[in-house]
C-alpha atoms as a PDB file:
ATOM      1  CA  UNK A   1     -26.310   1.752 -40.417  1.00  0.00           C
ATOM      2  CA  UNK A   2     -24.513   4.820 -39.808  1.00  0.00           C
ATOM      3  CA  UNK A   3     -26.326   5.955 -36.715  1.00  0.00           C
ATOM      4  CA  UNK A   4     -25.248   2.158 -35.383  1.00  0.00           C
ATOM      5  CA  UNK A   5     -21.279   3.003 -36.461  1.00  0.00           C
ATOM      6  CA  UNK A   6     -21.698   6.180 -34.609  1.00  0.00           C
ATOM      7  CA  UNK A   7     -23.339   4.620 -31.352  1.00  0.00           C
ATOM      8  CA  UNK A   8     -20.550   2.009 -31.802  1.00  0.00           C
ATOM      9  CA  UNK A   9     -17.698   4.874 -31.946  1.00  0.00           C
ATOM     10  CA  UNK A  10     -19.283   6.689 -29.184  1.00  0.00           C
ATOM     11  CA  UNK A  11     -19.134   3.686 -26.802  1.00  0.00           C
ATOM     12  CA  UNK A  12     -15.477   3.330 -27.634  1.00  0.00           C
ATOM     13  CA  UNK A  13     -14.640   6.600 -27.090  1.00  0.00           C
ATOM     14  CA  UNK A  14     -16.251   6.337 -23.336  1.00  0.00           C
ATOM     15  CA  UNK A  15     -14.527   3.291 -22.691  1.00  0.00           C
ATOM     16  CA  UNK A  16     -11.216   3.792 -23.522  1.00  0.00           C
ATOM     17  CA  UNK A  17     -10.644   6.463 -21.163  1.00  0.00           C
ATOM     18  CA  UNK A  18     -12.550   4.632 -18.272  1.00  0.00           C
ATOM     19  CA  UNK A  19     -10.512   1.696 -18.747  1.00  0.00           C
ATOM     20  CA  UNK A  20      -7.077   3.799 -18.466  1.00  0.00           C
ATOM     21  CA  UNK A  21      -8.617   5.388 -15.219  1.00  0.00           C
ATOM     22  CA  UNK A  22      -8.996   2.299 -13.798  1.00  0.00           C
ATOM     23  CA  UNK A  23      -6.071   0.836 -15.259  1.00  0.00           C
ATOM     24  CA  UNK A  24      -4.105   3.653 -13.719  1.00  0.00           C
ATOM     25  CA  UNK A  25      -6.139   3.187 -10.089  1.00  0.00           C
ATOM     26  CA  UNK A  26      -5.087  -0.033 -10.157  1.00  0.00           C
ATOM     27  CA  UNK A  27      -1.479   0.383 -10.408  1.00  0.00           C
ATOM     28  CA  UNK A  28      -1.791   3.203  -7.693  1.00  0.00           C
ATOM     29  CA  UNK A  29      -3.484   0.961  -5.385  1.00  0.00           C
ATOM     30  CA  UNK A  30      -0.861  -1.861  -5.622  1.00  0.00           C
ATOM     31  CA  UNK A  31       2.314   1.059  -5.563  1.00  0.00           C
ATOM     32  CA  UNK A  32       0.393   2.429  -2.120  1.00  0.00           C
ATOM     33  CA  UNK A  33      -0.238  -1.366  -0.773  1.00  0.00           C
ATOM     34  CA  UNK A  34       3.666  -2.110  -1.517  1.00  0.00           C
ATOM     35  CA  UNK A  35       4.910   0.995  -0.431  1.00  0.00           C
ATOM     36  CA  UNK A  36       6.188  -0.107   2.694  1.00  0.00           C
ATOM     37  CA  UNK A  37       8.305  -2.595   1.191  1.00  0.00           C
ATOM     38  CA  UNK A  38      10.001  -0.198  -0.931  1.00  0.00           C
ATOM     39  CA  UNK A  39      10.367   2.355   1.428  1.00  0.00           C
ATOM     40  CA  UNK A  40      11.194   0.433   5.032  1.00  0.00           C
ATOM     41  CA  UNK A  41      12.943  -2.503   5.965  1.00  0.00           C
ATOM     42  CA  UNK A  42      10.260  -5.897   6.990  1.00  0.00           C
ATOM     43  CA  UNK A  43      10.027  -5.621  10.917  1.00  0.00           C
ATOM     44  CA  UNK A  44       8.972  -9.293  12.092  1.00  0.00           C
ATOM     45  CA  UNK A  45       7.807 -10.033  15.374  1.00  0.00           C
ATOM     46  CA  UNK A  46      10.512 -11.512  17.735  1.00  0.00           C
ATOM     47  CA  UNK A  47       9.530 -14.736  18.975  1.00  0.00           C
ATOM     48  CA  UNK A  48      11.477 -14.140  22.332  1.00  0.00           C
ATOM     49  CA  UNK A  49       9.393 -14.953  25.581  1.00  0.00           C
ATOM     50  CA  UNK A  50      10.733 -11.378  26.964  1.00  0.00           C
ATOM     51  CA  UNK A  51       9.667  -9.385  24.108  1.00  0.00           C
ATOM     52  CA  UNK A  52       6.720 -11.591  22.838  1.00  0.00           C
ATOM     53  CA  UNK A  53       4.164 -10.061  25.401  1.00  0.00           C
ATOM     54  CA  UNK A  54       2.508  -6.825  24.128  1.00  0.00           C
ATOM     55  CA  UNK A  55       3.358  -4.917  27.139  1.00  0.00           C
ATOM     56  CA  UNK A  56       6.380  -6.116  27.902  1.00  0.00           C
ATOM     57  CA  UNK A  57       7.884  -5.747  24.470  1.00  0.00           C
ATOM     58  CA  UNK A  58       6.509  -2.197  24.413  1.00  0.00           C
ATOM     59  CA  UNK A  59       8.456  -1.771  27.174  1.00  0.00           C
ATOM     60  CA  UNK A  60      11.750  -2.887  25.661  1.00  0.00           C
ATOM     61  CA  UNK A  61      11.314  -1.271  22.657  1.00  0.00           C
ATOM     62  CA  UNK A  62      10.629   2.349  24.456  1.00  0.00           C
ATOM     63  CA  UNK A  63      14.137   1.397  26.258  1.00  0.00           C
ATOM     64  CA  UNK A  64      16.083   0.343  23.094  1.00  0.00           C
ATOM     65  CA  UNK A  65      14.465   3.662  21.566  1.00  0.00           C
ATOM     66  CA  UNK A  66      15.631   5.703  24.271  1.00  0.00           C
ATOM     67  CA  UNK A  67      19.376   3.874  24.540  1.00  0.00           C
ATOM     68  CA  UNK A  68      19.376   5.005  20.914  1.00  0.00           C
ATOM     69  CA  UNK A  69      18.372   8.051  21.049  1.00  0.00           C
ATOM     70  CA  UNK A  70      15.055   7.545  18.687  1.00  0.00           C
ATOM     71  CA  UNK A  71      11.901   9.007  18.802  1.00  0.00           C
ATOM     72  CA  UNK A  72      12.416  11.303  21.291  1.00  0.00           C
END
């Protein structure tokens, strides 16, 4: 009976702290995923028909970076 209480006691003592671990990777996982939001503003795509080509809105936004005076 007592070697059963002890087994029983063990086990909780592994599992508590394995549970906060991945309790706590959790929460870091979700902070990381929503970072961006927190941090930067949402970017969406324009739906423009000058801009909405890959190449041609690469273009336009390495002009409006340069008129600004970003990422240089």
């Amino acid at each position: 009976m007592r070697t059963s209480l002890y087994a029983i006691l063990a086990l909780i003592m592994v599992l508590i702290p394995t549970s906060t671990t991945v309790d706590y990777t959790r929460n870091q996982e979700q902070q990381h995923l929503h970072a961006a939001e927190r941090i930067g503003t949402t970017f969406e795509w324009p739906t423009a028909v000058d801009v909405a080509e890959p190449e041609e809105a690469l273009e336009t936004l390495s002009t409006a970076a340069t008129e600004s005076g970003v990422n240089a």
